[in-house]
PDB file of N, CA and C in Angstrom:
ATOM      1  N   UNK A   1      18.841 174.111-110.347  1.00  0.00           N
ATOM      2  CA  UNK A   1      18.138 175.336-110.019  1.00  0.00           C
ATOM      3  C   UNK A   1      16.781 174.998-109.427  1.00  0.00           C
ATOM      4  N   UNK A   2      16.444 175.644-108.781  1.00  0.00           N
ATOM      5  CA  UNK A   2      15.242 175.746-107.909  1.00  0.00           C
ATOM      6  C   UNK A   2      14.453 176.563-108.175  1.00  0.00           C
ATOM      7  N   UNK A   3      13.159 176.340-108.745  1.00  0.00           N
ATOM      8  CA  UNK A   3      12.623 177.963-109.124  1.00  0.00           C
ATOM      9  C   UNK A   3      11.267 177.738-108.578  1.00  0.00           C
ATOM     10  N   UNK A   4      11.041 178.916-107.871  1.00  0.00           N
ATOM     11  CA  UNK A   4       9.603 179.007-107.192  1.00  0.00           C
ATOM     12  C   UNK A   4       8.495 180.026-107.360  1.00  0.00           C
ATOM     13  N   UNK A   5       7.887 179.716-108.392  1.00  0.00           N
ATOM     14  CA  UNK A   5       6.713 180.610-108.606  1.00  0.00           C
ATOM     15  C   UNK A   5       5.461 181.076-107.609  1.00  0.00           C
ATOM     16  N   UNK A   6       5.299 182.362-106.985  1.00  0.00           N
ATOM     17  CA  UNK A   6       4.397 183.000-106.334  1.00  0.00           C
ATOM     18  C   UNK A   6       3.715 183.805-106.400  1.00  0.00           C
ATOM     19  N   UNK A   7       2.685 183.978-105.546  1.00  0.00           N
ATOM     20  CA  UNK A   7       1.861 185.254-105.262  1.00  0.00           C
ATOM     21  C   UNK A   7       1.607 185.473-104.239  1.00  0.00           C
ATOM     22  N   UNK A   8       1.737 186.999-103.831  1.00  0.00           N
ATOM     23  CA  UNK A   8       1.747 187.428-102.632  1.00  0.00           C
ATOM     24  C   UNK A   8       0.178 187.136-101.587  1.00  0.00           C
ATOM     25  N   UNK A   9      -0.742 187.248-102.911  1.00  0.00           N
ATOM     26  CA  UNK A   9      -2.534 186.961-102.814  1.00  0.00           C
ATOM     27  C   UNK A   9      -2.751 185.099-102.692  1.00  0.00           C
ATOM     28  N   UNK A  10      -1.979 184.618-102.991  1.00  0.00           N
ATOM     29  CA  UNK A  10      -2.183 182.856-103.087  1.00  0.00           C
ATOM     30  C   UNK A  10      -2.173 182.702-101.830  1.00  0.00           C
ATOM     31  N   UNK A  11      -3.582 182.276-100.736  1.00  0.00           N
ATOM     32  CA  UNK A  11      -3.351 181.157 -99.688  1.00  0.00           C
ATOM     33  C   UNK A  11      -1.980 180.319 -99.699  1.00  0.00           C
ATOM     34  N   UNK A  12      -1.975 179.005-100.552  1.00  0.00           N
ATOM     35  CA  UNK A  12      -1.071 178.278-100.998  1.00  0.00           C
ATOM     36  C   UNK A  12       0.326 178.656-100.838  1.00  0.00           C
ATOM     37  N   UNK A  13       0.379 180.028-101.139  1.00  0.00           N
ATOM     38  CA  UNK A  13       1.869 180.275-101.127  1.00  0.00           C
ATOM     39  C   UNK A  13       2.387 180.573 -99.925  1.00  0.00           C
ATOM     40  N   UNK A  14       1.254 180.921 -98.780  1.00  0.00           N
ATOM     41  CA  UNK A  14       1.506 181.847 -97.548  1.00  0.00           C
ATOM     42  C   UNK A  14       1.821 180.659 -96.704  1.00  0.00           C
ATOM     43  N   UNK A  15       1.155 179.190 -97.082  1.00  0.00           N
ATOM     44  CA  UNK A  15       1.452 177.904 -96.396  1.00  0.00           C
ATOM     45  C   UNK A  15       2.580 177.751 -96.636  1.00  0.00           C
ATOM     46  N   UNK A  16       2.642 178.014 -97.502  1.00  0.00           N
ATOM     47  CA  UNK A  16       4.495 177.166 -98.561  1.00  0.00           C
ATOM     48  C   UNK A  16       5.196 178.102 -97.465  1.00  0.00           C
ATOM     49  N   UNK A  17       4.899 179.093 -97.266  1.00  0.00           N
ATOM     50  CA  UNK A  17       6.187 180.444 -96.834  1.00  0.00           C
ATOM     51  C   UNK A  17       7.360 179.780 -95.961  1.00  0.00           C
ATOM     52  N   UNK A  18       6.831 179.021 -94.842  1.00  0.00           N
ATOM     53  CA  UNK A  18       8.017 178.480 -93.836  1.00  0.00           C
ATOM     54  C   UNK A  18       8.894 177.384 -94.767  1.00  0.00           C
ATOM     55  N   UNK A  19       8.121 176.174 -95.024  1.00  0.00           N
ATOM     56  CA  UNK A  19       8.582 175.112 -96.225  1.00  0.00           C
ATOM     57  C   UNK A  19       9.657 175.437 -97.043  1.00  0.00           C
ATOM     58  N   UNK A  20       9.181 176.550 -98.190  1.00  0.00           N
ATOM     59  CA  UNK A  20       9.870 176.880 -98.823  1.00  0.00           C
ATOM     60  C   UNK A  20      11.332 177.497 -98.260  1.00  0.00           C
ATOM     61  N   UNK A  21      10.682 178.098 -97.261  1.00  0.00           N
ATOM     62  CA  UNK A  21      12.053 179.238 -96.536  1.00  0.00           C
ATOM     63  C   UNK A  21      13.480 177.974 -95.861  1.00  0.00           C
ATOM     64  N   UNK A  22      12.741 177.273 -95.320  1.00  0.00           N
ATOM     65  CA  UNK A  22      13.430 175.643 -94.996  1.00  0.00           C
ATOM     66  C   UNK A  22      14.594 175.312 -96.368  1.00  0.00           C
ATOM     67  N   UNK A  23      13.765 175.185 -97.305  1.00  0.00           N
ATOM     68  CA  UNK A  23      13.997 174.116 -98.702  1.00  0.00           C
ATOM     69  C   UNK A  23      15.264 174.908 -99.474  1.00  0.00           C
ATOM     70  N   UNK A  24      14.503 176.497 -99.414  1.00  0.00           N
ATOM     71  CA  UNK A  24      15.631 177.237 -99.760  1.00  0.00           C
ATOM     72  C   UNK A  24      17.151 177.239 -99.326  1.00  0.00           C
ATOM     73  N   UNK A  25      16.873 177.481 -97.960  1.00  0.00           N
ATOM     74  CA  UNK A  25      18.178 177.695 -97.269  1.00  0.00           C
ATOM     75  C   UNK A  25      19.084 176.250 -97.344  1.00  0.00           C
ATOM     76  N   UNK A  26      18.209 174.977 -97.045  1.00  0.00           N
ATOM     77  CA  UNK A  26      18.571 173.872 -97.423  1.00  0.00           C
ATOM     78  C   UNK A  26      19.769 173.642 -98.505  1.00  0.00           C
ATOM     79  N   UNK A  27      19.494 174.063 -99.390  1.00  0.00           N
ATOM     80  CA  UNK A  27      19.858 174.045-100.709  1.00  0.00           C
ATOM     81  C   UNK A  27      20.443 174.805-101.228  1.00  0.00           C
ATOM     82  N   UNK A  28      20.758 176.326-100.929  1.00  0.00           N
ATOM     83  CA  UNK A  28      21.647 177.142-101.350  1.00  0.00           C
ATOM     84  C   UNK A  28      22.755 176.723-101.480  1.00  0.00           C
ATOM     85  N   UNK A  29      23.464 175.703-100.803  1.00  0.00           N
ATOM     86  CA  UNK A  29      24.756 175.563-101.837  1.00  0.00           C
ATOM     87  C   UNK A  29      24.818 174.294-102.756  1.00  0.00           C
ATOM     88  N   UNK A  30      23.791 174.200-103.198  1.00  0.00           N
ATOM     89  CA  UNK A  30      23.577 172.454-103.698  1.00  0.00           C
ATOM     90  C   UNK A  30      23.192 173.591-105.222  1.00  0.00           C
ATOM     91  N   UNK A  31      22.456 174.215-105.390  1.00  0.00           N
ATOM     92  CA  UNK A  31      21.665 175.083-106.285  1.00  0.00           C
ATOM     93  C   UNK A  31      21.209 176.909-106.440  1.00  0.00           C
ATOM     94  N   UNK A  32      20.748 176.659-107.607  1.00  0.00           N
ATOM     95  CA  UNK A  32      20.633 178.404-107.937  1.00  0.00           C
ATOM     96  C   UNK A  32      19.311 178.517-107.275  1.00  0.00           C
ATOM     97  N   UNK A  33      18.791 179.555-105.977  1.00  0.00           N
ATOM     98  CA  UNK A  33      17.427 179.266-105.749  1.00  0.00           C
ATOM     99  C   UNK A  33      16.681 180.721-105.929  1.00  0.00           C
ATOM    100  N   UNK A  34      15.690 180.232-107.191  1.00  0.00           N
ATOM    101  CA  UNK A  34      15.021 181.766-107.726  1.00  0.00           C
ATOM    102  C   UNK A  34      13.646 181.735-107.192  1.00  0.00           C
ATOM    103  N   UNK A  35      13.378 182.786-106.850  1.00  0.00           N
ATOM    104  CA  UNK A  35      12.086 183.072-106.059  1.00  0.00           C
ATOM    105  C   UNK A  35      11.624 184.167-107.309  1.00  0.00           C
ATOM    106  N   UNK A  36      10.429 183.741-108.110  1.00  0.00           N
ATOM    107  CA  UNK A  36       9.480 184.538-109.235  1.00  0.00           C
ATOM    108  C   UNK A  36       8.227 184.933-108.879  1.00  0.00           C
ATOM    109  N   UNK A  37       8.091 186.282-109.399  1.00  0.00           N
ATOM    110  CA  UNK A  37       6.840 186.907-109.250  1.00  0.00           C
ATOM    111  C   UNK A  37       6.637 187.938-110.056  1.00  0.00           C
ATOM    112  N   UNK A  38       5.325 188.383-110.275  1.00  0.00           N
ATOM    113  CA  UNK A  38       4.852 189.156-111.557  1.00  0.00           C
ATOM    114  C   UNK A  38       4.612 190.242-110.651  1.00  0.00           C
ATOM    115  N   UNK A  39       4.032 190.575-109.207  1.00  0.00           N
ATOM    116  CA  UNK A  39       3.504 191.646-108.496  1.00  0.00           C
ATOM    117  C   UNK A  39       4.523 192.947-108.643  1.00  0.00           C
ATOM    118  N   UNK A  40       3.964 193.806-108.191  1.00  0.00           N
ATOM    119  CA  UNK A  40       4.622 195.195-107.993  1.00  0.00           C
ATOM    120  C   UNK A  40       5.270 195.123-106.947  1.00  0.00           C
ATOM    121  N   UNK A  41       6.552 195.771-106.976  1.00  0.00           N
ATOM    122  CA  UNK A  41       7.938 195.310-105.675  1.00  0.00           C
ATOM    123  C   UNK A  41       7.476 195.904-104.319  1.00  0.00           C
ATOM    124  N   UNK A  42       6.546 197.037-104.671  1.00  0.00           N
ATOM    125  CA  UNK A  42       6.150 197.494-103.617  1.00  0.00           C
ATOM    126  C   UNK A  42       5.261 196.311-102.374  1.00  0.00           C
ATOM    127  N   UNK A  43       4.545 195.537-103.111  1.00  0.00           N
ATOM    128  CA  UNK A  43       3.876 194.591-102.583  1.00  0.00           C
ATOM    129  C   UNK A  43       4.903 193.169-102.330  1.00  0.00           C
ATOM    130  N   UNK A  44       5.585 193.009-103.059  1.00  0.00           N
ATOM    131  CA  UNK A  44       6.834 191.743-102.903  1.00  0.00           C
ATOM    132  C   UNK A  44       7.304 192.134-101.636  1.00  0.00           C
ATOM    133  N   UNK A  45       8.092 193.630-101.598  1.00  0.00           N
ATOM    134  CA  UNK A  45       8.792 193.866-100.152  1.00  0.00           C
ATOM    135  C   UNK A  45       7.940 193.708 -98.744  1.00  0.00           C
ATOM    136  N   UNK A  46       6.562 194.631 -99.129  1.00  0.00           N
ATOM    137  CA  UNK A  46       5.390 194.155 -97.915  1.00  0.00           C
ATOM    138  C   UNK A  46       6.022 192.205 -97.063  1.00  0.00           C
ATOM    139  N   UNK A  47       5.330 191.243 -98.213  1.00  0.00           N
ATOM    140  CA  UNK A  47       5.348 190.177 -98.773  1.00  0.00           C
ATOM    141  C   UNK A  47       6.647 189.835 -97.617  1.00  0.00           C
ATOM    142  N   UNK A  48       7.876 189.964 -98.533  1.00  0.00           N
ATOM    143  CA  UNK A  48       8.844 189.427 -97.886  1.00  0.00           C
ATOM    144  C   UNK A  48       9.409 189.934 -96.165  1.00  0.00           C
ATOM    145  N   UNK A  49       9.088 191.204 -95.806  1.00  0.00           N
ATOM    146  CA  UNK A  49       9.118 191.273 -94.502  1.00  0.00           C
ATOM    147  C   UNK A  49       8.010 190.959 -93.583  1.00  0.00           C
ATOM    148  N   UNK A  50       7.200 190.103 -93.877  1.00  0.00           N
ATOM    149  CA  UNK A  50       6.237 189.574 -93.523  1.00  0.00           C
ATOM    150  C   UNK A  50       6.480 188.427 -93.126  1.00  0.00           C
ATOM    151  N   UNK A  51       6.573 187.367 -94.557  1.00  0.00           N
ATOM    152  CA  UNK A  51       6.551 186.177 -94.233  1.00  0.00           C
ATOM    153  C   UNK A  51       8.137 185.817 -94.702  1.00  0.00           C
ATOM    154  N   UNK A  52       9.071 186.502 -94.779  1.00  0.00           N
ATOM    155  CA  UNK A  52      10.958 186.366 -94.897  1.00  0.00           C
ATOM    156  C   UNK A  52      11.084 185.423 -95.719  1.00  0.00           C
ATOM    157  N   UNK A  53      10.228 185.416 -97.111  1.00  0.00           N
ATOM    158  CA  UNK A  53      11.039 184.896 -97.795  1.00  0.00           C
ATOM    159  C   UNK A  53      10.952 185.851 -99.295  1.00  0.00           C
ATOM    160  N   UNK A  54      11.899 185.935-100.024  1.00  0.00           N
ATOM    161  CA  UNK A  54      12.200 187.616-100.563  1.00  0.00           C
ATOM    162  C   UNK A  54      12.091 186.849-101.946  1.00  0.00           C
ATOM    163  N   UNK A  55      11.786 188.066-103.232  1.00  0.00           N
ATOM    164  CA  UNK A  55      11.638 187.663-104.183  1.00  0.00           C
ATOM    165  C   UNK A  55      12.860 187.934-104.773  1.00  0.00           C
ATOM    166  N   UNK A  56      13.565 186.723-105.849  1.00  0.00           N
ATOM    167  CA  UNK A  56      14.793 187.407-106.436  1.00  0.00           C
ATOM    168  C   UNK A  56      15.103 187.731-108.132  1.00  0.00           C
ATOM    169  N   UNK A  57      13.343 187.368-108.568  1.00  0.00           N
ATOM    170  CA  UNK A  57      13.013 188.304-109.930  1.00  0.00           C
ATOM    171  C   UNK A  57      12.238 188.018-109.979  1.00  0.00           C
ATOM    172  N   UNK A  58      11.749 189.225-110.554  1.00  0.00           N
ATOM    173  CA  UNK A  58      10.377 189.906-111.100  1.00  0.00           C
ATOM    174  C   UNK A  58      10.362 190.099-112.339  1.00  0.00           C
ATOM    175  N   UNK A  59       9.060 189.554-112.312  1.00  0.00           N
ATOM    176  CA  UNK A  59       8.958 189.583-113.884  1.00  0.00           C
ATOM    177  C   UNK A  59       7.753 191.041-114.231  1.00  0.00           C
ATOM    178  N   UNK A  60       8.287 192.185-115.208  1.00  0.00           N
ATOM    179  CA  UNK A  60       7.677 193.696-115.116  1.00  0.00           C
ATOM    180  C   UNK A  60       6.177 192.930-115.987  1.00  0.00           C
ATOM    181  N   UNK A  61       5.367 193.471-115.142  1.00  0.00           N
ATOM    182  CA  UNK A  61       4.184 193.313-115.876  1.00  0.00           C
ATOM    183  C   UNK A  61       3.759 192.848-117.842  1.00  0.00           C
ATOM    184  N   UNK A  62       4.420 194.069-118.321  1.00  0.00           N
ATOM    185  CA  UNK A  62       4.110 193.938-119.791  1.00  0.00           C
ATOM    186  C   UNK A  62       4.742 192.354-120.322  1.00  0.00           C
ATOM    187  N   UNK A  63       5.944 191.439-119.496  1.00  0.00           N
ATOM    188  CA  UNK A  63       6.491 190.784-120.039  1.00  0.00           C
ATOM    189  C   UNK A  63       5.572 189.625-119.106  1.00  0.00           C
ATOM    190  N   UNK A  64       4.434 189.401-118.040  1.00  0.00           N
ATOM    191  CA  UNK A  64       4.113 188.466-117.938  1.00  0.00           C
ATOM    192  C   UNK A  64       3.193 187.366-118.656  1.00  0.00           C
ATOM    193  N   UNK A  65       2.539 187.839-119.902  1.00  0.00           N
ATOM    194  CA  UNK A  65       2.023 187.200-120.454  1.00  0.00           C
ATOM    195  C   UNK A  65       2.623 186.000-121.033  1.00  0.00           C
ATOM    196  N   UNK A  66       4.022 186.472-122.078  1.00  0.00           N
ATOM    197  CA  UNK A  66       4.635 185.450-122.859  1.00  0.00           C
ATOM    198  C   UNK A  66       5.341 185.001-121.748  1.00  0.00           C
ATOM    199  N   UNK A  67       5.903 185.267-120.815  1.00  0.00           N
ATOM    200  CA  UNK A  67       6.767 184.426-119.735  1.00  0.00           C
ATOM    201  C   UNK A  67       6.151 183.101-119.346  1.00  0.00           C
ATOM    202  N   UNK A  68       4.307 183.664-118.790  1.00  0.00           N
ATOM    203  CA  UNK A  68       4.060 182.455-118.109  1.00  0.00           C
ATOM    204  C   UNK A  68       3.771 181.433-119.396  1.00  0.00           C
ATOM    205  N   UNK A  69       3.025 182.185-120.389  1.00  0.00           N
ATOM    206  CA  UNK A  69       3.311 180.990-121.701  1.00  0.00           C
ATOM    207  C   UNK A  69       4.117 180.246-122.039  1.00  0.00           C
ATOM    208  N   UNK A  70       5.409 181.012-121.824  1.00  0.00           N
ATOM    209  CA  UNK A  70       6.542 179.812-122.726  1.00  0.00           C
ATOM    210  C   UNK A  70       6.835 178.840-121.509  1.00  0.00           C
ATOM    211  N   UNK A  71       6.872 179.531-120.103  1.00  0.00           N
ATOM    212  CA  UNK A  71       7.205 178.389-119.103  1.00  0.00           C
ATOM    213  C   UNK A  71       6.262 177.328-118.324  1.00  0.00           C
ATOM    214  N   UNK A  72       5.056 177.548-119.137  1.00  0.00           N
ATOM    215  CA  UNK A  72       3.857 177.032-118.606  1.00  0.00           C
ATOM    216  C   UNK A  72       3.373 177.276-117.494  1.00  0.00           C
ATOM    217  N   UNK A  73       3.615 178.536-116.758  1.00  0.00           N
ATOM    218  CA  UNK A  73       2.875 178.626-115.417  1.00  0.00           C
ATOM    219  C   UNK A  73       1.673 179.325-115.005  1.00  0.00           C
ATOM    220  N   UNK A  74       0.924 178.264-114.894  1.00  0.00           N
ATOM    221  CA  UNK A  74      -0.772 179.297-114.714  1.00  0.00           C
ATOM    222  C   UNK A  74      -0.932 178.750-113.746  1.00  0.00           C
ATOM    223  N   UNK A  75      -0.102 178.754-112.457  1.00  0.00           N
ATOM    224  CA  UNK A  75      -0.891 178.447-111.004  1.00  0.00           C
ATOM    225  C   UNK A  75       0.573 178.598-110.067  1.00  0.00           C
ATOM    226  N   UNK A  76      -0.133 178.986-108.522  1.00  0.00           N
ATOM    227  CA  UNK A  76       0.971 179.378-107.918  1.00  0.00           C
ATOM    228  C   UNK A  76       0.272 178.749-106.932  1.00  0.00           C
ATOM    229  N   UNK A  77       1.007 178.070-105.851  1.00  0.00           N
ATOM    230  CA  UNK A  77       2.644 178.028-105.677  1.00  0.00           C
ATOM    231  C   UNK A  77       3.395 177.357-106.903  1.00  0.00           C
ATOM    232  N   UNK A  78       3.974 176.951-107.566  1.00  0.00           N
ATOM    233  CA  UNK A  78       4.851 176.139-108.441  1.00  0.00           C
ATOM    234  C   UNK A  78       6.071 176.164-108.046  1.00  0.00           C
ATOM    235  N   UNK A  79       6.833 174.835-107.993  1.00  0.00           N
ATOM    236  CA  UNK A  79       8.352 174.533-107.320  1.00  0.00           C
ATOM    237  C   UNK A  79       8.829 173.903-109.180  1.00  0.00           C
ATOM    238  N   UNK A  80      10.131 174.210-109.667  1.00  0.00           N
ATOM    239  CA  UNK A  80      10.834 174.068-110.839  1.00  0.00           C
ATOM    240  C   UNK A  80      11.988 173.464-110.330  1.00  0.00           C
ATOM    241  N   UNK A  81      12.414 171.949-110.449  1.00  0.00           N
ATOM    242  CA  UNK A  81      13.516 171.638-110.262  1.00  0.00           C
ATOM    243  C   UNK A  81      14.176 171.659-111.732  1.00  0.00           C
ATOM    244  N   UNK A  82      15.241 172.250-112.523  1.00  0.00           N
ATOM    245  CA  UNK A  82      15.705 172.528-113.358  1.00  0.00           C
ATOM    246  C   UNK A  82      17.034 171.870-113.093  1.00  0.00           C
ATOM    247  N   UNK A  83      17.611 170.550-113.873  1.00  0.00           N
ATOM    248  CA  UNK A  83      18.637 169.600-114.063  1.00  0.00           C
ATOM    249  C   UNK A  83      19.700 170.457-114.517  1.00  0.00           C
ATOM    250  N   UNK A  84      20.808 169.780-114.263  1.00  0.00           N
ATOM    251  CA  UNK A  84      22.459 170.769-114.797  1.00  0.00           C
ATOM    252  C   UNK A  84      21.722 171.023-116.488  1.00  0.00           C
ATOM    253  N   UNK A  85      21.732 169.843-117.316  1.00  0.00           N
ATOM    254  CA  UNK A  85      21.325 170.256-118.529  1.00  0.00           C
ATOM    255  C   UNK A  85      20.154 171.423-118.840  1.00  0.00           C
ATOM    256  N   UNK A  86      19.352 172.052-118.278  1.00  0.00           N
ATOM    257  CA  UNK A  86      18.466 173.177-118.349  1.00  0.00           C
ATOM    258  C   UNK A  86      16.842 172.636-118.684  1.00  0.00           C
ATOM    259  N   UNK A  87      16.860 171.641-118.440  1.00  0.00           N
ATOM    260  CA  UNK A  87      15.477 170.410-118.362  1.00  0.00           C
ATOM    261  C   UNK A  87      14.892 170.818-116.742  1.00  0.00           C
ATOM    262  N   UNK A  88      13.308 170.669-116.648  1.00  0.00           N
ATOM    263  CA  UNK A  88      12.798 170.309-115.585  1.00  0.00           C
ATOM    264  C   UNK A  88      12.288 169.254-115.412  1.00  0.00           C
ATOM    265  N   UNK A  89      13.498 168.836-114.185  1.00  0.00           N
ATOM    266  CA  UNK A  89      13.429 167.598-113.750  1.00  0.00           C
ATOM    267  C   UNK A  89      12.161 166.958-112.952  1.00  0.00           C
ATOM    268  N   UNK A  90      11.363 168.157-112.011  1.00  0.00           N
ATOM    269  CA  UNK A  90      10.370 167.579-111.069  1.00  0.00           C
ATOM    270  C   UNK A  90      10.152 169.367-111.279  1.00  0.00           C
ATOM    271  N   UNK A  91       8.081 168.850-111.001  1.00  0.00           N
ATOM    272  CA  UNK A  91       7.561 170.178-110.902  1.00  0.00           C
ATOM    273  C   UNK A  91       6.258 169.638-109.950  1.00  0.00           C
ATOM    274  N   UNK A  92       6.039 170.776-108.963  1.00  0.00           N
ATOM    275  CA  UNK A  92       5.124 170.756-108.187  1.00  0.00           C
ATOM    276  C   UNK A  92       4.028 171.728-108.166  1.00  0.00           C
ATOM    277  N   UNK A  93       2.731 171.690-107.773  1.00  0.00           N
ATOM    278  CA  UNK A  93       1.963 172.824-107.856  1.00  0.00           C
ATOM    279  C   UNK A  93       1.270 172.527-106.512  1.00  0.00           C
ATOM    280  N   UNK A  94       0.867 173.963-106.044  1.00  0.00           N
ATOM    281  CA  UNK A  94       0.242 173.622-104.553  1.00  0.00           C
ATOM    282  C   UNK A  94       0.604 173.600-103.399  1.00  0.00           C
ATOM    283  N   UNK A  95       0.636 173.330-102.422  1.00  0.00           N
ATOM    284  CA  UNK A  95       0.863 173.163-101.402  1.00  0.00           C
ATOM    285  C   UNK A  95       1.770 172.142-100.625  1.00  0.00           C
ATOM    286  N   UNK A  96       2.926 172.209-100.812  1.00  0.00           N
ATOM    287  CA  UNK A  96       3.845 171.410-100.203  1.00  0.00           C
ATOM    288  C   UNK A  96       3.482 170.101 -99.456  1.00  0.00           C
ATOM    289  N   UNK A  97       3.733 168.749 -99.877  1.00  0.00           N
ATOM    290  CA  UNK A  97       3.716 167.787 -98.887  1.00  0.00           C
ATOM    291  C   UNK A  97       4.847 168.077 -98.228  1.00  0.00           C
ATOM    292  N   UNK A  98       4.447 167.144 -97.016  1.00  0.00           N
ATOM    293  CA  UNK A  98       5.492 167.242 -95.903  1.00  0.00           C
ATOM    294  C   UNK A  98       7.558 166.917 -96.472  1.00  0.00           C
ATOM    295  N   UNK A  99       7.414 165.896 -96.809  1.00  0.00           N
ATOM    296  CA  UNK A  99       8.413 165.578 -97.652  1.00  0.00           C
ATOM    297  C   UNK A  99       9.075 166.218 -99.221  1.00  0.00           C
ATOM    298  N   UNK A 100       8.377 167.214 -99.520  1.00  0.00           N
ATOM    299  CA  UNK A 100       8.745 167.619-100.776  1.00  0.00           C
ATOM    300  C   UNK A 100      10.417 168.390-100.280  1.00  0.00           C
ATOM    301  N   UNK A 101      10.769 168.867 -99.760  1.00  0.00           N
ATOM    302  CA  UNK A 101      11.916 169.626 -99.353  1.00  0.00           C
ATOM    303  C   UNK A 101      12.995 167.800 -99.471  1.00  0.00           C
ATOM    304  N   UNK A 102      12.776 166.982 -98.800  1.00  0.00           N
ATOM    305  CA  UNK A 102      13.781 166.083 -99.101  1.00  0.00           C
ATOM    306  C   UNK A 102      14.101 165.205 -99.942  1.00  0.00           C
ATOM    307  N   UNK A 103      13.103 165.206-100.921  1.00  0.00           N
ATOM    308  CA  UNK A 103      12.889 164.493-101.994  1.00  0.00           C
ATOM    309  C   UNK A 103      13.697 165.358-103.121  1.00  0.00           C
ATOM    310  N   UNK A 104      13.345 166.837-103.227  1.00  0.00           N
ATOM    311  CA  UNK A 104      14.283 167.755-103.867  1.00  0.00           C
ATOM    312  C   UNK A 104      15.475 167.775-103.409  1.00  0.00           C
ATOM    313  N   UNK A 105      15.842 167.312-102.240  1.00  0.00           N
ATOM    314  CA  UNK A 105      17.879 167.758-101.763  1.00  0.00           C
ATOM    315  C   UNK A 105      18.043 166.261-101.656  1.00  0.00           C
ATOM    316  N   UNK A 106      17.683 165.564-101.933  1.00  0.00           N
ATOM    317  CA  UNK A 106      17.893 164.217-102.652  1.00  0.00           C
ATOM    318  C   UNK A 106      18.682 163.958-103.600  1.00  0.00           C
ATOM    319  N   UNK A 107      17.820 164.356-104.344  1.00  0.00           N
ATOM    320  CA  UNK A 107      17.471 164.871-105.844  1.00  0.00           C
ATOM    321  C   UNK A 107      19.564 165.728-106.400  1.00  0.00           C
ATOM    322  N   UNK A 108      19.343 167.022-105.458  1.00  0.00           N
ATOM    323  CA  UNK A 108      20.443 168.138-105.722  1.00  0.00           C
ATOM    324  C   UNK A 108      21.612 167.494-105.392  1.00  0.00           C
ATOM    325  N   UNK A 109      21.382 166.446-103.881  1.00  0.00           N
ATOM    326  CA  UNK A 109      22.479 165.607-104.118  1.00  0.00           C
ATOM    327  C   UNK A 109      23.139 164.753-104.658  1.00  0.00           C
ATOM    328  N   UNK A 110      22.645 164.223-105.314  1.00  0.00           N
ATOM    329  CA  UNK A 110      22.789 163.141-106.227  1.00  0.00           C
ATOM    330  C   UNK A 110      23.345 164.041-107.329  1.00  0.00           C
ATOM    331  N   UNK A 111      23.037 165.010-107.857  1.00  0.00           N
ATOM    332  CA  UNK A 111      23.648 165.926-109.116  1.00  0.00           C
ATOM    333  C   UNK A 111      24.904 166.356-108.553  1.00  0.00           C
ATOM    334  N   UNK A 112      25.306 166.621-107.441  1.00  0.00           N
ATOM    335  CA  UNK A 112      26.120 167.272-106.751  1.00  0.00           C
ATOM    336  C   UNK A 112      27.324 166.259-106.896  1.00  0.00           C
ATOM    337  N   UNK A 113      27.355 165.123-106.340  1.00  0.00           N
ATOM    338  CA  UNK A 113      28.125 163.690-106.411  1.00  0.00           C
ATOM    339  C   UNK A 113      28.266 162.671-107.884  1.00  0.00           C
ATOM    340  N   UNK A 114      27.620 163.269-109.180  1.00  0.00           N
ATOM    341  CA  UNK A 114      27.812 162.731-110.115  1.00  0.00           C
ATOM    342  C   UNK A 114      28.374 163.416-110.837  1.00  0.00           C
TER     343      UNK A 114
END
């Protein structure tokens, strides 16, 4: 699984936007690819016909506190590579190096072939 934590307000994420949109499509059949956000959908949809890449859960306000607690996320962009066993395998924060997209379908392949 692929999980990508955002904000519609994060610089960072608006860089990631093409990257990610790449990494995603990349990988859709290698993995589950979740796009997370706490914002109001009204602003996600803005968001995603903007920069085309769409959110595919939201997390409702009252439940973002304990969410980002238990999953540790206090910064966005964040990339979650999540192993068949339900472990995260590789986690990123920030701004995409150039190579992060092939290092992850690397990664999915190698799970894919074992």
């Amino acid at each position: 699984t692929l999980l990508y934590l955002m904000r519609t307000t994060c610089a960072a994420c608006r860089v990631n936007a093409p990257a990610w949109k790449d990494l995603a499509t990349r990988a859709q059949d290698l993995a589950h690819v979740v796009v997370l956000s706490a914002e109001d959908l009204a602003t996600l949809a803005t968001y995603q016909a903007g920069f085309g890449v769409g959110v595919t859960a939201h997390i409702p306000e009252e439940e973002r506190d304990w969410v980002f607690a238990e999953y540790y996320m206090n910064a966005t962009p964040t990339v979650y590579l999540v192993g068949p066993d339900g472990r995260v395998e590789r986690l990123w924060v920030g701004v995409f190096p150039e190579n992060l997209a092939d290092q992850y379908l690397d990664i999915l392949n190698a799970w894919e072939t074992s």
